[in-house]
N, C-alpha and C. Protein backbone atom coordinates (compact mmCIF):
# COMPACT_ATOMS: atom_id res chain seq x y z
N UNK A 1 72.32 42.92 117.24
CA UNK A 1 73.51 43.22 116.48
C UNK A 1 73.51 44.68 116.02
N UNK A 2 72.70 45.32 115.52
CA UNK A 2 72.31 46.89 114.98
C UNK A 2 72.31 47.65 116.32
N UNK A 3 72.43 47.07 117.52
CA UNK A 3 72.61 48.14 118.79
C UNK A 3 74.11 48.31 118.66
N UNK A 4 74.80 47.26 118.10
CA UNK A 4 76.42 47.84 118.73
C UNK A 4 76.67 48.98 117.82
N UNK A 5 77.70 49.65 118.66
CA UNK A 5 78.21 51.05 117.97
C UNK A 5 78.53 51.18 116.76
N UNK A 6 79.32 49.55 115.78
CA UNK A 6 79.84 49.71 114.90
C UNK A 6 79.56 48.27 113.78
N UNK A 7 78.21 48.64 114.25
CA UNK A 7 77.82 47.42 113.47
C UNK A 7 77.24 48.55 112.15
N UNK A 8 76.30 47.65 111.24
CA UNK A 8 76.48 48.31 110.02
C UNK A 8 75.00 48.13 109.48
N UNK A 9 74.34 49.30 109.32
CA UNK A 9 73.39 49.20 109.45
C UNK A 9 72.40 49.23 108.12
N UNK A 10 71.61 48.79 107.53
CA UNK A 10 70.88 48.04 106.09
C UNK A 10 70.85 49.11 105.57
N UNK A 11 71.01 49.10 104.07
CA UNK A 11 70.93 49.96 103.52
C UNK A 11 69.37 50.70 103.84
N UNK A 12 69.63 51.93 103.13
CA UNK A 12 68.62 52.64 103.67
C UNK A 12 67.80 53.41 105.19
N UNK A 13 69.00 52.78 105.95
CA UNK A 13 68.72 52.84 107.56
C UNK A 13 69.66 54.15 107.89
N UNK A 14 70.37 54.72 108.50
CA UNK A 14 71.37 55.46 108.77
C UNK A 14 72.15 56.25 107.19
N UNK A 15 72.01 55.06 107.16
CA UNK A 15 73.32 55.48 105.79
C UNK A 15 74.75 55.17 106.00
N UNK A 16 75.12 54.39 107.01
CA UNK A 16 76.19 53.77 106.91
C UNK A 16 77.05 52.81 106.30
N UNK A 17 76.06 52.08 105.76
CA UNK A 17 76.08 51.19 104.79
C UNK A 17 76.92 51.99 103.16
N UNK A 18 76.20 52.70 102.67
CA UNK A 18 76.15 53.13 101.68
C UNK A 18 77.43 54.19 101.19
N UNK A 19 77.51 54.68 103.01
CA UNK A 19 79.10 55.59 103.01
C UNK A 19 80.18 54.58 103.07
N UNK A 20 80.05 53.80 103.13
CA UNK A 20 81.01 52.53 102.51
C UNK A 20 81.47 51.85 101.85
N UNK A 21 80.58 52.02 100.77
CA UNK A 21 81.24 51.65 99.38
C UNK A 21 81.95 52.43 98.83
N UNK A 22 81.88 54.11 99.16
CA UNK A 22 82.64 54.52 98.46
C UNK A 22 83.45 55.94 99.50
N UNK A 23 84.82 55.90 99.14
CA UNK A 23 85.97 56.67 100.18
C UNK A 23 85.14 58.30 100.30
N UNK A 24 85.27 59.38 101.45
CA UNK A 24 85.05 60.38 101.85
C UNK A 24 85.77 60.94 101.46
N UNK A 25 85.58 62.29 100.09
CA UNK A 25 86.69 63.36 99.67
C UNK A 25 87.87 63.75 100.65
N UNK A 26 87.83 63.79 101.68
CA UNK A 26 88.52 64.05 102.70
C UNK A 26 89.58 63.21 102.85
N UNK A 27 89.19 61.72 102.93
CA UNK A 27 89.82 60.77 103.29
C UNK A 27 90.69 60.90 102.18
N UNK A 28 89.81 60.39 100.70
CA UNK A 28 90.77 60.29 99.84
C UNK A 28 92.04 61.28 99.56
N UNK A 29 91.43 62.87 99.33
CA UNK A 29 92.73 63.94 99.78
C UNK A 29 93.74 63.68 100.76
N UNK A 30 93.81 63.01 102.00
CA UNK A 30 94.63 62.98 102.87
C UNK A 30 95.38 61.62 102.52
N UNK A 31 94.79 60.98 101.72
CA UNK A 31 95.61 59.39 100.86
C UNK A 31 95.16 58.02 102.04
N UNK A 32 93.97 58.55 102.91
CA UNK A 32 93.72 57.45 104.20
C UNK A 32 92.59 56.35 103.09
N UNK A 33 92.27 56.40 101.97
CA UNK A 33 91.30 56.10 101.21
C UNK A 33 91.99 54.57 100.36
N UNK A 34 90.98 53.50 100.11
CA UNK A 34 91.41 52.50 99.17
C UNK A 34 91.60 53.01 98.04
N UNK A 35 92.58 52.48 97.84
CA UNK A 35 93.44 53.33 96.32
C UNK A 35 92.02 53.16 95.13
N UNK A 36 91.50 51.46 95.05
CA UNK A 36 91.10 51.49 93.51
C UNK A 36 89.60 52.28 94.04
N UNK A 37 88.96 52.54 95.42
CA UNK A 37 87.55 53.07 95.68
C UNK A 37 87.81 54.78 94.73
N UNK A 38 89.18 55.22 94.90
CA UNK A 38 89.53 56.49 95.08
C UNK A 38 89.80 56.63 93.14
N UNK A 39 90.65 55.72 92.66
CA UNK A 39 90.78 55.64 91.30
C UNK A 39 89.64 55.96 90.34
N UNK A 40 88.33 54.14 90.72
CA UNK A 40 87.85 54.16 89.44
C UNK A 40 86.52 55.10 90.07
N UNK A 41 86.20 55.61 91.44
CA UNK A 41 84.93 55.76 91.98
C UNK A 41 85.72 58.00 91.55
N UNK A 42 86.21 57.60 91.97
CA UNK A 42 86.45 59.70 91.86
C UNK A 42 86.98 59.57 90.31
N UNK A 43 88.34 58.95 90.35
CA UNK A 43 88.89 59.25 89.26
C UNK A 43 87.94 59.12 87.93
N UNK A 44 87.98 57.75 87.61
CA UNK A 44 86.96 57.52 86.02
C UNK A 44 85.75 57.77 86.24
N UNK A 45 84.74 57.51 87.39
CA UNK A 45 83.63 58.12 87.36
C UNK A 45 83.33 59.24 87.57
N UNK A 46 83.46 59.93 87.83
CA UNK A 46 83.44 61.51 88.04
C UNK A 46 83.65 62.43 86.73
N UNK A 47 84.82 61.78 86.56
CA UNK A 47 85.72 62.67 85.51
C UNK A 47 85.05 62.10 84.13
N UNK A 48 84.37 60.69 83.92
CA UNK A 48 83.36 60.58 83.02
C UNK A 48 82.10 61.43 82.82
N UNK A 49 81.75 61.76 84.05
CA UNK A 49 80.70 62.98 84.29
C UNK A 49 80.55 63.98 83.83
N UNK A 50 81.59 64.31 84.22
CA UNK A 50 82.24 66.12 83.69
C UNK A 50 82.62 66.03 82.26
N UNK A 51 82.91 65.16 81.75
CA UNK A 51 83.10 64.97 80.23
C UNK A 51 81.89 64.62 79.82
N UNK A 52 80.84 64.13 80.30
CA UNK A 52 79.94 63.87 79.54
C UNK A 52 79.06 65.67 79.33
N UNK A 53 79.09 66.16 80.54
CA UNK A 53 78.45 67.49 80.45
C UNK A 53 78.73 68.29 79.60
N UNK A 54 80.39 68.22 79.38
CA UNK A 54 80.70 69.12 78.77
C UNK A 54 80.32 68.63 77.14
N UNK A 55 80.40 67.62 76.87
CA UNK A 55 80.33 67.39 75.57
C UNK A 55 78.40 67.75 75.00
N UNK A 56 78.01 67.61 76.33
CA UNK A 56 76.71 68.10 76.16
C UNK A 56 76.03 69.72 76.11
N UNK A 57 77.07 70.47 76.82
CA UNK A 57 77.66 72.05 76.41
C UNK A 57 77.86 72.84 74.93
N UNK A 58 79.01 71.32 74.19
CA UNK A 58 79.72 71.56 73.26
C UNK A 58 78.49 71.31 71.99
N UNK A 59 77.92 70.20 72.34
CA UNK A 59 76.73 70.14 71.18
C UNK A 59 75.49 71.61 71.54
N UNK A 60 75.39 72.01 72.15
CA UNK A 60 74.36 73.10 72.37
C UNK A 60 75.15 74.02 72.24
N UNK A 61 76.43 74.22 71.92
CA UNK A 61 77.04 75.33 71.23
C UNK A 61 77.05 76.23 72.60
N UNK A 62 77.22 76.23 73.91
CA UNK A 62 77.12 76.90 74.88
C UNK A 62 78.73 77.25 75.90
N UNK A 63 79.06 78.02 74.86
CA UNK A 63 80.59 78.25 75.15
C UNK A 63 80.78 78.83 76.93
N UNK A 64 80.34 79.21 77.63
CA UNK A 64 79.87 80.10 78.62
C UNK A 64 80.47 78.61 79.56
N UNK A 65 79.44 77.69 79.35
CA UNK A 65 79.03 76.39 80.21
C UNK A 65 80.21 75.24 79.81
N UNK A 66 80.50 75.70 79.00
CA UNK A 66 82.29 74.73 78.42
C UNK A 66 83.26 75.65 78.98
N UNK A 67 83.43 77.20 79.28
CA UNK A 67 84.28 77.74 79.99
C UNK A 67 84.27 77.08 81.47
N UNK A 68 83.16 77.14 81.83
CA UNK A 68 83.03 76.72 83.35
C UNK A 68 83.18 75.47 83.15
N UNK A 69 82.91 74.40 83.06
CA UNK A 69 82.82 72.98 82.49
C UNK A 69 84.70 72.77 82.73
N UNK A 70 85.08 72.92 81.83
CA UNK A 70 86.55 73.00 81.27
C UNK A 70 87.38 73.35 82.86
N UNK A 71 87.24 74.85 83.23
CA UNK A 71 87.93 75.08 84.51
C UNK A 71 87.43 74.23 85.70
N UNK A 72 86.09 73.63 85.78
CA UNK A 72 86.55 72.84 86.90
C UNK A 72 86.84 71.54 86.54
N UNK A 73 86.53 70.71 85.16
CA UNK A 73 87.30 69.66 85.09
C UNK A 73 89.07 69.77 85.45
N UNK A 74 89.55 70.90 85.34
CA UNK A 74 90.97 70.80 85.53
C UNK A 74 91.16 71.16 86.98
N UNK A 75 89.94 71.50 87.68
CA UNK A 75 90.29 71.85 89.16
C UNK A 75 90.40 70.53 89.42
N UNK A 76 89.62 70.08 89.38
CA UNK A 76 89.01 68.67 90.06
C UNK A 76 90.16 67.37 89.25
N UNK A 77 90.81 67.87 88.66
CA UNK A 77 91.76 66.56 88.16
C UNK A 77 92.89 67.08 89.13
N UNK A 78 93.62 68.07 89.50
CA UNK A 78 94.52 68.17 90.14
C UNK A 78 94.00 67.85 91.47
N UNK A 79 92.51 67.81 91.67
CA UNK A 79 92.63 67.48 93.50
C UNK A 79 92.48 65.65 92.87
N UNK A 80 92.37 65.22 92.55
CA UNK A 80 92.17 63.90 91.85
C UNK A 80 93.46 63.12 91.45
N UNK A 81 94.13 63.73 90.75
CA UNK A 81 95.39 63.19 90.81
C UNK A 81 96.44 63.30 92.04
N UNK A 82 96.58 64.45 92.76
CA UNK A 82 96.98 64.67 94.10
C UNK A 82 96.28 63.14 95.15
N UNK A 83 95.24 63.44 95.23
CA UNK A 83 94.88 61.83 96.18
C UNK A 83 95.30 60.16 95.44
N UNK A 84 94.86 60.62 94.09
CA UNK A 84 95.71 59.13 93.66
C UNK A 84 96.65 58.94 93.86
N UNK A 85 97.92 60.12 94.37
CA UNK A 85 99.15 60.14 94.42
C UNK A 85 99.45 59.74 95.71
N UNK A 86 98.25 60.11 96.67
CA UNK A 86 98.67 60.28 97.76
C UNK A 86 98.28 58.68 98.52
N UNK A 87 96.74 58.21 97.58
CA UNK A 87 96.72 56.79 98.34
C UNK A 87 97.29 55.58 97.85
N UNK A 88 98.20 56.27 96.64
CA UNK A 88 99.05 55.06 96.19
C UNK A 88 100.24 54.85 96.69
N UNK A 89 100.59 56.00 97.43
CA UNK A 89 101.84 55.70 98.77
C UNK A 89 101.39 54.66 99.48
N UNK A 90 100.71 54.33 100.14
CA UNK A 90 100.52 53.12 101.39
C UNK A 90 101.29 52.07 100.47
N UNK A 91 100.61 51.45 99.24
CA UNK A 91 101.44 50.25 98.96
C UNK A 91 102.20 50.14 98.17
N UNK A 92 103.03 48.82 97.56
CA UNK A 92 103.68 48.48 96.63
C UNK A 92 103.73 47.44 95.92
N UNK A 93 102.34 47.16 96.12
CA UNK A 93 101.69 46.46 94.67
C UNK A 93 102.04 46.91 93.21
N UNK A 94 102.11 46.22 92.37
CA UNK A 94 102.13 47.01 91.12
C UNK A 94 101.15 47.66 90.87
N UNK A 95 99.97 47.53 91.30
CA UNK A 95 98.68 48.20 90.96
C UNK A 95 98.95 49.82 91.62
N UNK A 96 99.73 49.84 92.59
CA UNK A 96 100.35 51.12 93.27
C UNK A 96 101.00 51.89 92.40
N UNK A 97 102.27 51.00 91.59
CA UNK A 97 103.06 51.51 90.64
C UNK A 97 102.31 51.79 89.54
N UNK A 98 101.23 51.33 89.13
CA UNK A 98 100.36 51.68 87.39
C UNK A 98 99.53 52.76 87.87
N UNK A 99 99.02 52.72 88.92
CA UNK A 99 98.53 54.12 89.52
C UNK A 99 99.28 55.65 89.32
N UNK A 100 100.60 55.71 90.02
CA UNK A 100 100.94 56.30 90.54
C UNK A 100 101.76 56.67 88.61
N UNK A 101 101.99 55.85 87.86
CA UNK A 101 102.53 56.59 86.36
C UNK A 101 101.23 56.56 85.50
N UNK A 102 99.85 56.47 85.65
CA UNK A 102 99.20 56.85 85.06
C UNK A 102 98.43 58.35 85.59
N UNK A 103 98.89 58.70 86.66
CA UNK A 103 99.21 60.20 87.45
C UNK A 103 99.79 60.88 86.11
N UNK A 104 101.04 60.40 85.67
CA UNK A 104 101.64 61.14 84.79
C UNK A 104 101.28 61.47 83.70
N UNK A 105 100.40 60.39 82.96
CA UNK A 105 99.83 60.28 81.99
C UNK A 105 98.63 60.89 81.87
N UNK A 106 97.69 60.62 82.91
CA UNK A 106 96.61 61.07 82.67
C UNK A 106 96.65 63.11 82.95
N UNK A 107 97.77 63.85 83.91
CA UNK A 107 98.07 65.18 83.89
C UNK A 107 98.83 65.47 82.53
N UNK A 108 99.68 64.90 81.80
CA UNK A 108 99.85 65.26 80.44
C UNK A 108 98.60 65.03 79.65
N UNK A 109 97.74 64.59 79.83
CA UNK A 109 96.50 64.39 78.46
C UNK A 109 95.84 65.40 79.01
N UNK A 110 95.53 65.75 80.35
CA UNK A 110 94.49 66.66 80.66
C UNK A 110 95.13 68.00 80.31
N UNK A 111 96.46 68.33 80.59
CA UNK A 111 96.84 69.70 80.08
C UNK A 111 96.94 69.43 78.33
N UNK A 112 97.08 68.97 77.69
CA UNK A 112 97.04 68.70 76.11
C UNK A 112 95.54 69.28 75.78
N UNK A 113 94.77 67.74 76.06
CA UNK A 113 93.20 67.79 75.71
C UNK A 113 92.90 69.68 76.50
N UNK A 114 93.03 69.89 77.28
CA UNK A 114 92.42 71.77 78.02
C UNK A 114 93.21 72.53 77.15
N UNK A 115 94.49 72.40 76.81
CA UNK A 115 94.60 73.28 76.14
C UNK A 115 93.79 73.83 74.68
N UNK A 116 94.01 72.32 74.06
CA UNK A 116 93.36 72.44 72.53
C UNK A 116 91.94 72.80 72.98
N UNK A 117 91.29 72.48 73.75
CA UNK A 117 89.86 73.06 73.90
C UNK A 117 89.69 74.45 73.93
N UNK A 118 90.88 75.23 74.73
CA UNK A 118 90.12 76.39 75.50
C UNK A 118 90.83 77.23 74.42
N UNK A 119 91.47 76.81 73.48
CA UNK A 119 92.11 77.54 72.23
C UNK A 119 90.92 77.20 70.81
N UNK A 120 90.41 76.25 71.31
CA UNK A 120 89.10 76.49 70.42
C UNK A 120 87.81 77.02 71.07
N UNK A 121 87.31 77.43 71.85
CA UNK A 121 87.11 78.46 73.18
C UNK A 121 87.21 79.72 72.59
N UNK A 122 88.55 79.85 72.89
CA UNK A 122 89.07 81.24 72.58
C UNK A 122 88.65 81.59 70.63
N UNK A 123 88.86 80.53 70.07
CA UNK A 123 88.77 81.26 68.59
C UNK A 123 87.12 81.28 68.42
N UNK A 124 86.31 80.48 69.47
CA UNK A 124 84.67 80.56 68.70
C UNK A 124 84.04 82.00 69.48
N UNK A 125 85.07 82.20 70.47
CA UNK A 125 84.19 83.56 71.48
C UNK A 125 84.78 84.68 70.67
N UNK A 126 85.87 84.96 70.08
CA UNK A 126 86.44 85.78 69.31
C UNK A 126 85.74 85.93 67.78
N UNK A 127 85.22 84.81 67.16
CA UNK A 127 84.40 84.78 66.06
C UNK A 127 85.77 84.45 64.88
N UNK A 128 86.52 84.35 65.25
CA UNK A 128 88.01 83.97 64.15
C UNK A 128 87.13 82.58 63.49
């Protein structure tokens, strides 16, 4: 069975296995990706990541590493929300539709929440 071309091979073997649980940045950008792999696996986990760092920045008082921190959390939410947008086209599940307006929601909180940050940013690098 592990000779055919597209059989699937144990974890730890190839690594085919393992690139399967979760969608290829690529894929997901182009919207060819399972919507919820692409949601809770890029979207909330990831973006839990980057919030956790940064808050770990913010306690070490390391404004430098919350500048950088900050600009690519907002890179990485627009390529993030762009693929949620894009793999919630295939269907029309409601789970498609709560996707595709929490797009809206979650780019209004991220420009809110970046702003108030990088304006407190701006007043701790200034010394105000």
């Amino acid at each position: 069975m592990l000779n055919q071309p597209n059989a699937e091979a144990p974890i730890g073997g190839d690594g085919r296995a393992m690139r399967g649980l979760i969608a290829s940045p690529l894929r997901a950008w182009s919207g060819d990706a399972p919507l919820g792999q692409v949601f809770w696996g890029y979207g909330v986990f990831v973006s839990a990541l980057l919030i956790t760092a940064f808050i770990g920045a913010l306690y070490r008082n390391d404004i430098w590493i919350q500048e950088a921190l900050l600009l690519a959390f907002l890179a990485y939410t627009v390529w993030i929300l762009t693929a949620i947008w894009r793999c919630s086209e295939a269907g029309t599940s409601v789970w498609h539709m709560i996707a595709r307006l929490l797009t809206f929601t979650w780019a209004a909180n991220t420009l809110l929440v970046a702003g108030f940050l990088q304006l407190n940013l701006l007043e701790t690098a200034l010394g105000l």
